[in-house]
PDB file of N, CA and C in Angstrom:
ATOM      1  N   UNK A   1      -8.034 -14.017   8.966  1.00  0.00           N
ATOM      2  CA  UNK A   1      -7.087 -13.038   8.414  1.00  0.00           C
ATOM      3  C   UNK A   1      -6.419 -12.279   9.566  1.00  0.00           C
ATOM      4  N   UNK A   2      -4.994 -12.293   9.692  1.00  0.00           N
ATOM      5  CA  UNK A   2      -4.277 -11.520  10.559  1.00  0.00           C
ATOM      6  C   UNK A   2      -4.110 -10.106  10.289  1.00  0.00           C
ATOM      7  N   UNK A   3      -3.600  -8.914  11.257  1.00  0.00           N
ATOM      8  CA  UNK A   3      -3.224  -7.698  11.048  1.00  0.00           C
ATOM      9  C   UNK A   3      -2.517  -7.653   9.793  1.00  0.00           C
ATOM     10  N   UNK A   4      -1.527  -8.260   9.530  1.00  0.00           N
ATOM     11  CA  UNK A   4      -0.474  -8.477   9.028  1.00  0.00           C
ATOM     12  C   UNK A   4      -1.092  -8.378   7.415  1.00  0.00           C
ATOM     13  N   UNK A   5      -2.096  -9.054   7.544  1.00  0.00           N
ATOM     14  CA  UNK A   5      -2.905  -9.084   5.879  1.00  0.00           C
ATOM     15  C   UNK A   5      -3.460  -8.024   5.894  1.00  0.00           C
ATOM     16  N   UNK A   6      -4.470  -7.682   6.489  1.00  0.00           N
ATOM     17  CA  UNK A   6      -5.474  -6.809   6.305  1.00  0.00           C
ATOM     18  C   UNK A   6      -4.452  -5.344   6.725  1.00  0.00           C
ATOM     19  N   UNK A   7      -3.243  -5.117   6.748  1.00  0.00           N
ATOM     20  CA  UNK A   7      -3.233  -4.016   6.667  1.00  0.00           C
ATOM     21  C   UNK A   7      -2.097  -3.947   5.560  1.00  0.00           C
ATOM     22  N   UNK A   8      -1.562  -5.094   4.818  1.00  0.00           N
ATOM     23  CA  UNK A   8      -0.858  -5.003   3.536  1.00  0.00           C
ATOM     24  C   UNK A   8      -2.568  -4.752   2.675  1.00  0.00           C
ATOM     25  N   UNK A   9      -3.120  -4.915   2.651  1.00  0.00           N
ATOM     26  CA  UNK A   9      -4.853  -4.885   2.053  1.00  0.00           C
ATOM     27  C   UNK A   9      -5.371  -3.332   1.936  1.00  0.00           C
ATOM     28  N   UNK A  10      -4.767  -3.172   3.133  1.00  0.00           N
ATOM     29  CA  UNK A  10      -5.280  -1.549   3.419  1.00  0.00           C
ATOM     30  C   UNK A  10      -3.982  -0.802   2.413  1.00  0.00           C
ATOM     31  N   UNK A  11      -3.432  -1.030   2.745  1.00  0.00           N
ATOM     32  CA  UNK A  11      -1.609  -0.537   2.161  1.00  0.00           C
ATOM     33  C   UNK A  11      -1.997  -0.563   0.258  1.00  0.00           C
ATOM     34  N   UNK A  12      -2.269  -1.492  -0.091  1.00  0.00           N
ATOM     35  CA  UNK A  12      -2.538  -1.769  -0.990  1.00  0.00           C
ATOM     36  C   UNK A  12      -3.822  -1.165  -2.352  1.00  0.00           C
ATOM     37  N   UNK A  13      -4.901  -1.252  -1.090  1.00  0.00           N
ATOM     38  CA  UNK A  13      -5.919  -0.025  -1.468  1.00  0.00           C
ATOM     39  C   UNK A  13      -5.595   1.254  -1.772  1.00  0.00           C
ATOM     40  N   UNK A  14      -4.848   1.692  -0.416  1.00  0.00           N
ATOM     41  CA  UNK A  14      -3.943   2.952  -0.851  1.00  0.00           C
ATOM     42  C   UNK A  14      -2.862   3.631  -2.116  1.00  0.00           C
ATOM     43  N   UNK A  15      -2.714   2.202  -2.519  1.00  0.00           N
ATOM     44  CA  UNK A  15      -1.596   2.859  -3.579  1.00  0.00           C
ATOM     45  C   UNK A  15      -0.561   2.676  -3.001  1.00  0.00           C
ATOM     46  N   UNK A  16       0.305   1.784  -1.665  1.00  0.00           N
ATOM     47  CA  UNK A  16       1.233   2.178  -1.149  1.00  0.00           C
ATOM     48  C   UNK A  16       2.060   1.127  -2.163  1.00  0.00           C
ATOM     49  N   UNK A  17       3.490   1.959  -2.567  1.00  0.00           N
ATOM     50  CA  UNK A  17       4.005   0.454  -3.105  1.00  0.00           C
ATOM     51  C   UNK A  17       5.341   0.421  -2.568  1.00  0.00           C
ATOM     52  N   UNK A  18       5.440   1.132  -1.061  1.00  0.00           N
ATOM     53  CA  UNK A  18       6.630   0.721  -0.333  1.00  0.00           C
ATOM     54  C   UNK A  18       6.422  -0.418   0.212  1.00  0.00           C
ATOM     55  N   UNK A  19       7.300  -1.688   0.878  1.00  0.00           N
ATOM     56  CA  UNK A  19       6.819  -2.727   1.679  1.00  0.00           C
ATOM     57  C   UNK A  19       8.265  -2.579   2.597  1.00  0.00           C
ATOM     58  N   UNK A  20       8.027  -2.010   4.113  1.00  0.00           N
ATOM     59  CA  UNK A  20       8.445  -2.344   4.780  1.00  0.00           C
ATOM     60  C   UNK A  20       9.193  -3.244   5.587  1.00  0.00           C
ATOM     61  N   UNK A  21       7.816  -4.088   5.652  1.00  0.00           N
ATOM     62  CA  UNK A  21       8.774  -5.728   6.672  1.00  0.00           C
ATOM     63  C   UNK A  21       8.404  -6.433   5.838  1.00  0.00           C
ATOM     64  N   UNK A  22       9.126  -7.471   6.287  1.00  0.00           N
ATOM     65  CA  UNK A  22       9.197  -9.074   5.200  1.00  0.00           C
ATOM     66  C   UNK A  22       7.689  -9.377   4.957  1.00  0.00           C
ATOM     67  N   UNK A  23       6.566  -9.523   5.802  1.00  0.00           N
ATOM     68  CA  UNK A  23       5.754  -9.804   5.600  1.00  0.00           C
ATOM     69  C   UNK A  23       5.096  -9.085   3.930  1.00  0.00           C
ATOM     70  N   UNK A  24       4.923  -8.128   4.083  1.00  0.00           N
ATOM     71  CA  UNK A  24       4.218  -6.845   3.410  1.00  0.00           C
ATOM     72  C   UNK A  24       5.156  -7.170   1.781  1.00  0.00           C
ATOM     73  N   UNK A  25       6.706  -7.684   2.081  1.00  0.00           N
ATOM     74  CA  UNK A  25       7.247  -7.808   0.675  1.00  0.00           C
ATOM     75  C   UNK A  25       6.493  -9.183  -0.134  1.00  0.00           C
ATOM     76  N   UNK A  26       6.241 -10.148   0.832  1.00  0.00           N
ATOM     77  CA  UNK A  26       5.995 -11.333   0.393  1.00  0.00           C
ATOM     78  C   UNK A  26       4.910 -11.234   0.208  1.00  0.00           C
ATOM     79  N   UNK A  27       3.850 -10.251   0.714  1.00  0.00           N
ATOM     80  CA  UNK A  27       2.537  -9.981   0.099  1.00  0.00           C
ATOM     81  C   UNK A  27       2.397  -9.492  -1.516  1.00  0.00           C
ATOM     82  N   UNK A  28       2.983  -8.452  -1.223  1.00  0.00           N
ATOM     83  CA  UNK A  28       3.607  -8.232  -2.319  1.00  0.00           C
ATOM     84  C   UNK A  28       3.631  -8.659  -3.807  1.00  0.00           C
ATOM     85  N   UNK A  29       4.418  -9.472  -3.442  1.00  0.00           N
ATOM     86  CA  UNK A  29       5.172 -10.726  -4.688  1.00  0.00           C
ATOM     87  C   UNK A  29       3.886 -11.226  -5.209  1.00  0.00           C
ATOM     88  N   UNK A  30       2.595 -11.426  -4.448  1.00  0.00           N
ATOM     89  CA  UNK A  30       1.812 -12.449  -5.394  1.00  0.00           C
ATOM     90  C   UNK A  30       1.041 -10.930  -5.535  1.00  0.00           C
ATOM     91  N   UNK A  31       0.573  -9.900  -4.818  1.00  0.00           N
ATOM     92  CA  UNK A  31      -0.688  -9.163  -5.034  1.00  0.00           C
ATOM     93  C   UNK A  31       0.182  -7.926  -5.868  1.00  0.00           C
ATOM     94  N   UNK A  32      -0.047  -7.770  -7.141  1.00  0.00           N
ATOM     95  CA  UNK A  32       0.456  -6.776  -7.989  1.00  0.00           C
ATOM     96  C   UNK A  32      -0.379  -5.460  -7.819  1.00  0.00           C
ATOM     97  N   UNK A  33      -0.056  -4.759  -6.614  1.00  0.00           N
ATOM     98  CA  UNK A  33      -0.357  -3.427  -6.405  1.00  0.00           C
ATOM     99  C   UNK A  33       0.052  -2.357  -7.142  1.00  0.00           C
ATOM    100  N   UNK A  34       1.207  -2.410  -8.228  1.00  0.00           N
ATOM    101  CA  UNK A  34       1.680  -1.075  -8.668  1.00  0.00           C
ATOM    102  C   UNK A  34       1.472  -1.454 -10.519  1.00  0.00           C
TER     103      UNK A  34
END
């Protein structure tokens, strides 16, 4: 697991449901955080 995951993971735990960079949107799309 890269930064890149584990801190959309962390982001996610949080409640965050901004996504910044492309990565974090495309996380996103499959992990229904909000």
């Amino acid at each position: 697991m890269d930064n890149t995951a584990l801190r959309a993971g962390l982001l996610s735990a949080n409640g965050a449901c901004s996504a910044t960079t492309e990565a974090e949107r495309r996380l996103q799309s499959w992990m229904p955080t909000c």
